[in-house]
Protein backbone atom coordinates (compact mmCIF):
# COMPACT_ATOMS: atom_id res chain seq x y z
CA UNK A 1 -16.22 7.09 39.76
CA UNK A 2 -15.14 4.14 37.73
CA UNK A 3 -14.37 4.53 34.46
CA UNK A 4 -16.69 2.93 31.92
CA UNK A 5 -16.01 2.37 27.61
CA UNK A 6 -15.05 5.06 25.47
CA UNK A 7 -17.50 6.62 23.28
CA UNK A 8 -16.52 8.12 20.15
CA UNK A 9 -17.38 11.68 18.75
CA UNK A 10 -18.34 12.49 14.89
CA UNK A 11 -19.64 15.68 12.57
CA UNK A 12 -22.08 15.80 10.11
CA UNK A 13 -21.40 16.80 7.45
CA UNK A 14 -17.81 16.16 8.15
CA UNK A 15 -15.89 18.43 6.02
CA UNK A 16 -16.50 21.57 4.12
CA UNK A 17 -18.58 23.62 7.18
CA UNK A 18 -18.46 27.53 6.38
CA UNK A 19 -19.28 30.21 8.54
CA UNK A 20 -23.17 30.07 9.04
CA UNK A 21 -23.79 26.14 8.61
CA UNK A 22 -25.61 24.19 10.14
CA UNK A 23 -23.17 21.30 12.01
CA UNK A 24 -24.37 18.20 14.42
CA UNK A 25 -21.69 16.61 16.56
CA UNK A 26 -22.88 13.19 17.50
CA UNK A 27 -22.12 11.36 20.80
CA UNK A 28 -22.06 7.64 20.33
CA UNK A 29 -22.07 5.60 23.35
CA UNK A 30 -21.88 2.03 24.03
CA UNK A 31 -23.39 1.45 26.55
CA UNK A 32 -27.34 3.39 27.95
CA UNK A 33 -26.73 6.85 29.12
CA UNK A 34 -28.42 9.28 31.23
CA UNK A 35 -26.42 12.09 31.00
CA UNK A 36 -24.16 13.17 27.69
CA UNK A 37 -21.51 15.89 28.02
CA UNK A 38 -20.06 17.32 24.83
CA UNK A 39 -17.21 19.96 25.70
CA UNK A 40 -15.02 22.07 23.47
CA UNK A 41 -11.13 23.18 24.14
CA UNK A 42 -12.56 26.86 24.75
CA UNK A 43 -13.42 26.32 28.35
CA UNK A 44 -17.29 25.64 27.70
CA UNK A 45 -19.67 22.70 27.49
CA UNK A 46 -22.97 21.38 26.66
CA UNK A 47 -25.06 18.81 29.01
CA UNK A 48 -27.81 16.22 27.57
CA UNK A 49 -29.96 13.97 28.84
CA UNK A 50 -31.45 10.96 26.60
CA UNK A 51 -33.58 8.47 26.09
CA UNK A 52 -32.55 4.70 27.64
CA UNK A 53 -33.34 3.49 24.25
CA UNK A 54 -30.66 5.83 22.82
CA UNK A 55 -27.09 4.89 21.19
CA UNK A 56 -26.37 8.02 20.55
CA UNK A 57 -27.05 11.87 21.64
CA UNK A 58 -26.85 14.83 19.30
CA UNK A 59 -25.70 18.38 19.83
CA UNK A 60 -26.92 21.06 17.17
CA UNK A 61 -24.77 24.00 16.57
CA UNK A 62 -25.37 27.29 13.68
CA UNK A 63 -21.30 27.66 13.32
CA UNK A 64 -19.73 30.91 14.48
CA UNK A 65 -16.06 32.13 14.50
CA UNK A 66 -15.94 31.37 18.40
CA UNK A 67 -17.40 27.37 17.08
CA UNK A 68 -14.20 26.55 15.16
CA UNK A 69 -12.45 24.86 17.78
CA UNK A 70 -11.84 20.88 19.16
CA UNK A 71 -14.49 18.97 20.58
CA UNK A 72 -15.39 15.93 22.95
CA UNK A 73 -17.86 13.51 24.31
CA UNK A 74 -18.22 12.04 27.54
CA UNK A 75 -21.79 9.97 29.47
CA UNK A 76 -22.54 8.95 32.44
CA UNK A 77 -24.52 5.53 32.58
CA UNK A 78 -28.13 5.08 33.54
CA UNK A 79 -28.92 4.33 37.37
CA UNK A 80 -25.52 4.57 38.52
CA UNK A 81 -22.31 7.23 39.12
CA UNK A 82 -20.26 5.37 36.23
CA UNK A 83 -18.83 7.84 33.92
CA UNK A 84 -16.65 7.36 31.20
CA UNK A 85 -13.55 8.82 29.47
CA UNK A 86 -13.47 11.40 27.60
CA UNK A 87 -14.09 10.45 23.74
CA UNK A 88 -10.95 10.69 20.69
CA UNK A 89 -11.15 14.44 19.64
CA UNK A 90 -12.64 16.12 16.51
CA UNK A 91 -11.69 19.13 15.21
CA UNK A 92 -14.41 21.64 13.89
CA UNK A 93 -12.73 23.19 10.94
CA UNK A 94 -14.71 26.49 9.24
CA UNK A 95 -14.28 27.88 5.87
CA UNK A 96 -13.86 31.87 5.94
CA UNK A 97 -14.87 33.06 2.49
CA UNK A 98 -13.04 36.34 2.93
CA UNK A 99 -9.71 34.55 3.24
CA UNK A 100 -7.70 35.01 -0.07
CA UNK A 101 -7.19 31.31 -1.76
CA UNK A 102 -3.88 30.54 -2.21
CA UNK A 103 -1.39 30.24 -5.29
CA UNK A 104 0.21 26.97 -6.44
CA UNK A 105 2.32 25.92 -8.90
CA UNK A 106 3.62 22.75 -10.16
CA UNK A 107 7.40 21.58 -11.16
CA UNK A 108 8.16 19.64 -13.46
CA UNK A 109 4.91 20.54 -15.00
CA UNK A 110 1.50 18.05 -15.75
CA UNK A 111 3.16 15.34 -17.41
CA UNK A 112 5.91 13.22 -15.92
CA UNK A 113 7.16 9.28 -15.87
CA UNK A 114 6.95 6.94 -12.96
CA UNK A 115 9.42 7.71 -10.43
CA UNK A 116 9.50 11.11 -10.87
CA UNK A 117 9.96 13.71 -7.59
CA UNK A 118 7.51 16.19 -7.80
CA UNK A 119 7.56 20.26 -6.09
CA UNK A 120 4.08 21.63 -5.36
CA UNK A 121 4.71 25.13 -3.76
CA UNK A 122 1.80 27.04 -2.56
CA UNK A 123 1.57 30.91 -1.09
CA UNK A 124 -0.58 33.51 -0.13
CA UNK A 125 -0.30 37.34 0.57
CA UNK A 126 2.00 37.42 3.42
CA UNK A 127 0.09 35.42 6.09
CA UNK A 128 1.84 33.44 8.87
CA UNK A 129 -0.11 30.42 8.14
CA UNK A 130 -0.01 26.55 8.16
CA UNK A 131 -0.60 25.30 4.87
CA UNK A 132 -2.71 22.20 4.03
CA UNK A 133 -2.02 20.45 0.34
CA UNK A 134 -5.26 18.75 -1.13
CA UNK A 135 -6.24 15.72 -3.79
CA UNK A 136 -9.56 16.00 -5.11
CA UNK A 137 -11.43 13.00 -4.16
CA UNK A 138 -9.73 12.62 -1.04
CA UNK A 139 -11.25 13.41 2.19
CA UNK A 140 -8.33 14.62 4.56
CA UNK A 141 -5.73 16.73 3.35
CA UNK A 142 -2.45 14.81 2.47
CA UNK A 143 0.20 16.80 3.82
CA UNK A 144 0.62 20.32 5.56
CA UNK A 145 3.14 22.76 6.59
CA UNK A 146 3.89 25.36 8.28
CA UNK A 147 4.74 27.96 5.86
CA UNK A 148 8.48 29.07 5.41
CA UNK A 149 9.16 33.16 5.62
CA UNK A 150 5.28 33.27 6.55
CA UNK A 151 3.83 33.23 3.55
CA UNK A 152 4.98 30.01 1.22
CA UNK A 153 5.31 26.17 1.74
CA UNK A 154 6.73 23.62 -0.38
CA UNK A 155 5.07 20.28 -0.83
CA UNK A 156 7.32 17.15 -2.23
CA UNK A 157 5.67 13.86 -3.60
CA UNK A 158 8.77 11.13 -4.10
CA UNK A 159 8.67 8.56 -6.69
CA UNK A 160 4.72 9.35 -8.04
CA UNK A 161 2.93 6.24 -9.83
CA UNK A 162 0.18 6.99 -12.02
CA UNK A 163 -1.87 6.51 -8.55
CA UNK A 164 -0.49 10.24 -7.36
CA UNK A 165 -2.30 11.40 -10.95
CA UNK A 166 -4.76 14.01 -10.19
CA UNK A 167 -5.92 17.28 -9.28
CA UNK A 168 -3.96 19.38 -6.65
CA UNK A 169 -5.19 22.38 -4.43
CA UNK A 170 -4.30 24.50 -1.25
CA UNK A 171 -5.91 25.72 1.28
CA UNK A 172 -3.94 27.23 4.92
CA UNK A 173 -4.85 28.51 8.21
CA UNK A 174 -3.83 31.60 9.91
CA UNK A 175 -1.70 30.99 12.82
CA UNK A 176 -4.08 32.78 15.48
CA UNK A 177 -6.90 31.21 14.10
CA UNK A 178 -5.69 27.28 14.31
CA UNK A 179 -9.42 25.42 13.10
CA UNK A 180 -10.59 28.13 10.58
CA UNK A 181 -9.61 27.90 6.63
CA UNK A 182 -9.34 29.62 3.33
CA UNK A 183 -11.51 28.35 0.57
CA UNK A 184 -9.63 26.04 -1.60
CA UNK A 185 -7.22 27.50 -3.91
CA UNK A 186 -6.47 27.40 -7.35
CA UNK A 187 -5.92 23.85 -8.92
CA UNK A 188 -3.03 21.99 -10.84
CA UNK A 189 -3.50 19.11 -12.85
CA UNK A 190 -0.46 16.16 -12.56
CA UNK A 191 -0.52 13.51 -15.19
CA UNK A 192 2.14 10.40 -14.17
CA UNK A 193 2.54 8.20 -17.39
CA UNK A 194 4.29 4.63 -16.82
CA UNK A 195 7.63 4.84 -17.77
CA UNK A 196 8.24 2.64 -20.90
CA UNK A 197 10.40 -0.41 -21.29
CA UNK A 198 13.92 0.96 -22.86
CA UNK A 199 14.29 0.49 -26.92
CA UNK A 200 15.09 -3.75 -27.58
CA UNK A 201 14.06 -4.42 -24.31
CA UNK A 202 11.42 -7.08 -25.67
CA UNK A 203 14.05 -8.36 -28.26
CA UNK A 204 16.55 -8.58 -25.74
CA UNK A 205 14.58 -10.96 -23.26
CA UNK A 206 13.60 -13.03 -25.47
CA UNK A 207 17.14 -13.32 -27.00
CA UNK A 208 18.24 -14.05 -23.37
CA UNK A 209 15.40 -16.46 -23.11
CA UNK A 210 16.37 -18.50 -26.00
CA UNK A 211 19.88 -18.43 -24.99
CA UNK A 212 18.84 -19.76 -21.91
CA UNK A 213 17.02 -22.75 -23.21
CA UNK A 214 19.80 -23.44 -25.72
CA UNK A 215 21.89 -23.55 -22.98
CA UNK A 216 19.82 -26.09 -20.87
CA UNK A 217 19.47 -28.42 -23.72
CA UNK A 218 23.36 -28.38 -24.56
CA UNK A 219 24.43 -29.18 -20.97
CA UNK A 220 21.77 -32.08 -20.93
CA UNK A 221 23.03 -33.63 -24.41
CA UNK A 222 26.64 -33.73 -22.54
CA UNK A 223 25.69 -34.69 -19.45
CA UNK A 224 23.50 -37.78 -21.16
CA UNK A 225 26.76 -38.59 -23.69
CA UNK A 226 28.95 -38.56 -20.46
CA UNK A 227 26.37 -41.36 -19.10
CA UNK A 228 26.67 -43.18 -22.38
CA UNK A 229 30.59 -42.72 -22.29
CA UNK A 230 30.82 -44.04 -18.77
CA UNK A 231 28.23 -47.06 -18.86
CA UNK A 232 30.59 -47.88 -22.21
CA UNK A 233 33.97 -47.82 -20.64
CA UNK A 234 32.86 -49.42 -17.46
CA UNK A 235 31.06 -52.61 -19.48
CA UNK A 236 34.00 -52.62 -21.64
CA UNK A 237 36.49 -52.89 -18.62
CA UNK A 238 33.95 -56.08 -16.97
CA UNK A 239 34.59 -57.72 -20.16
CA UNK A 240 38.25 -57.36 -20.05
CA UNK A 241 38.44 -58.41 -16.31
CA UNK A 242 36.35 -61.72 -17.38
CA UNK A 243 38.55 -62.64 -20.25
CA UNK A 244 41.95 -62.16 -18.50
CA UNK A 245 40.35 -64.15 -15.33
CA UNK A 246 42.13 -67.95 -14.74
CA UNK A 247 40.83 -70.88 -16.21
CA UNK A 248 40.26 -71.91 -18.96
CA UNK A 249 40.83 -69.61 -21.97
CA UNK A 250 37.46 -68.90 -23.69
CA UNK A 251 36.79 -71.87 -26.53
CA UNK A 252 37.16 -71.26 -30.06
CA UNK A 253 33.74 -71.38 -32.30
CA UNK A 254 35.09 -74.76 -34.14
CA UNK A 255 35.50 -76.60 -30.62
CA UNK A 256 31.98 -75.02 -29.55
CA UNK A 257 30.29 -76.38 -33.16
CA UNK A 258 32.68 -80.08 -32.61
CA UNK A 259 30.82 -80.22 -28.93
CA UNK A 260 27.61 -79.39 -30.09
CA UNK A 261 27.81 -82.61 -32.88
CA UNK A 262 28.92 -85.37 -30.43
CA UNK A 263 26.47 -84.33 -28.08
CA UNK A 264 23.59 -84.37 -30.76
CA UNK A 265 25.12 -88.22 -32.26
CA UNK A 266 24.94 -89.25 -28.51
CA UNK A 267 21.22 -88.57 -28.33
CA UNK A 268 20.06 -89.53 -31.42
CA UNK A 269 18.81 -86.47 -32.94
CA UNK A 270 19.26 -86.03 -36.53
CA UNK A 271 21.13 -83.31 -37.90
């Protein structure tokens, strides 16, 4: 058959499902389907036909151990063989009240400065178990791990900001039973403070700033007196070139004020 668009799998609600909810997996297709398929890891699956008019078909299941498990879509289109791929995975993840919550502890302890490496180690009784760290507020756990000597893991957040401020919990998953889950676990409470500008830090910049524009206003004075200096020397050394030039020598102010008469006498102008 040939292969027609993906269509995408979700749960509702999406998180937080115990033993005994009510859960609905919903196909969404793009394209009208005849037939939806919805199939889970365990071998089985569940058939559905639809309305044309449909974007999406819905599968209704009251959760049991054997439910806890990964799921799929897949449709075939209306009037014709075309079937599609297989839809992205979901994972159907039940809470077992009877599981023990975990222990967790926090190092160093609530309050701490930006920057800061922070240890959240969490443990239960013994279980070979993958651990799962949690931020309330957050939908999808942040980190997990598979617990070290089977029954503790060890968490590290690197360089917190006063983002990673918050409350912390635990939950883990027994080995053998890969998509069901303690209840959430005690809490911790971390408190990331900015770290504060070191003592004369303020004075110190602006000391440096004013030193700065001192500076700027010093090297412009010399630079504008080495102008003056230059423009000085240069018409000085113009001047001597014209004097020393042949020809003849420069008139003295008596000869200048003698011209001046005769040349007034000539032309009749009273002096």
């Amino acid at each position: 058959p040939v292969l027609v668009p993906r269509p995408s799998l979700s749960l509702h609600p999406s998180q937080g499902m115990s033993l005994g909810d009510n859960v609905t997996l919903r196909c969404h297709v793009p394209r009208l389907a005849a037939w939806v398929w919805l199939y889970r890891e365990g071998g089985w699956f569940y058939s559905k036909g639809k309305e044309k008019e449909q974007d999406v078909a819905e599968f209704f299941v009251s959760t049991k151990r054997e439910h806890a498990d990964r799921y799929w879509c897949q449709y075939r289109v209306s009037e014709s063989a075309e079937v599609s791929v297989k839809s992205d995975p979901v994972e159907l993840v039940l809470t077992d009240l009877r599981y023990p919550p975990s222990s967790i502890s926090l190092h160093p302890e609530q309050h701490v400065g930006t920057g800061t490496n922070v240890t959240i180690r969490c443990w239960n009784k013994d279980y070979g178990a993958t651990f799962f760290l949690h931020k309330d507020g957050t939908s999808d756990p942040l980190q997990r791990q598979d617990s070290s000597g089977g029954d503790t893991a060890t968490f590290t957040l690197f360089g917190v900001t006063p983002a990673d401020s918050g409350t912390y919990r635990c939950s883990y998953r027994l080995w053998r039973y890969a998509f069901m889950s303690s209840p959430l676990g005690d809490s911790v409470m971390l408190e990331v403070t900015p770290t504060p500008a070191p003592p004369g830090a303020a004075g110190s910049s602006h000391g440096n700033l004013v030193v700065a524009v001192v500076g700027g206003c010093t090297a412009a004075f010399v630079f504008i007196l080495v102008l003056i200096i230059i423009f000085l020397l240069s018409a000085r050394r113009r001047r001597t070139q014209r004097d020393e030039s042949p020809g003849a020598p420069p008139k003295k102010p008596e000869a200048m004020e003698f011209q001046v008469s005769d040349w007034v006498r000539e032309h009749q102008i009273p002096i």
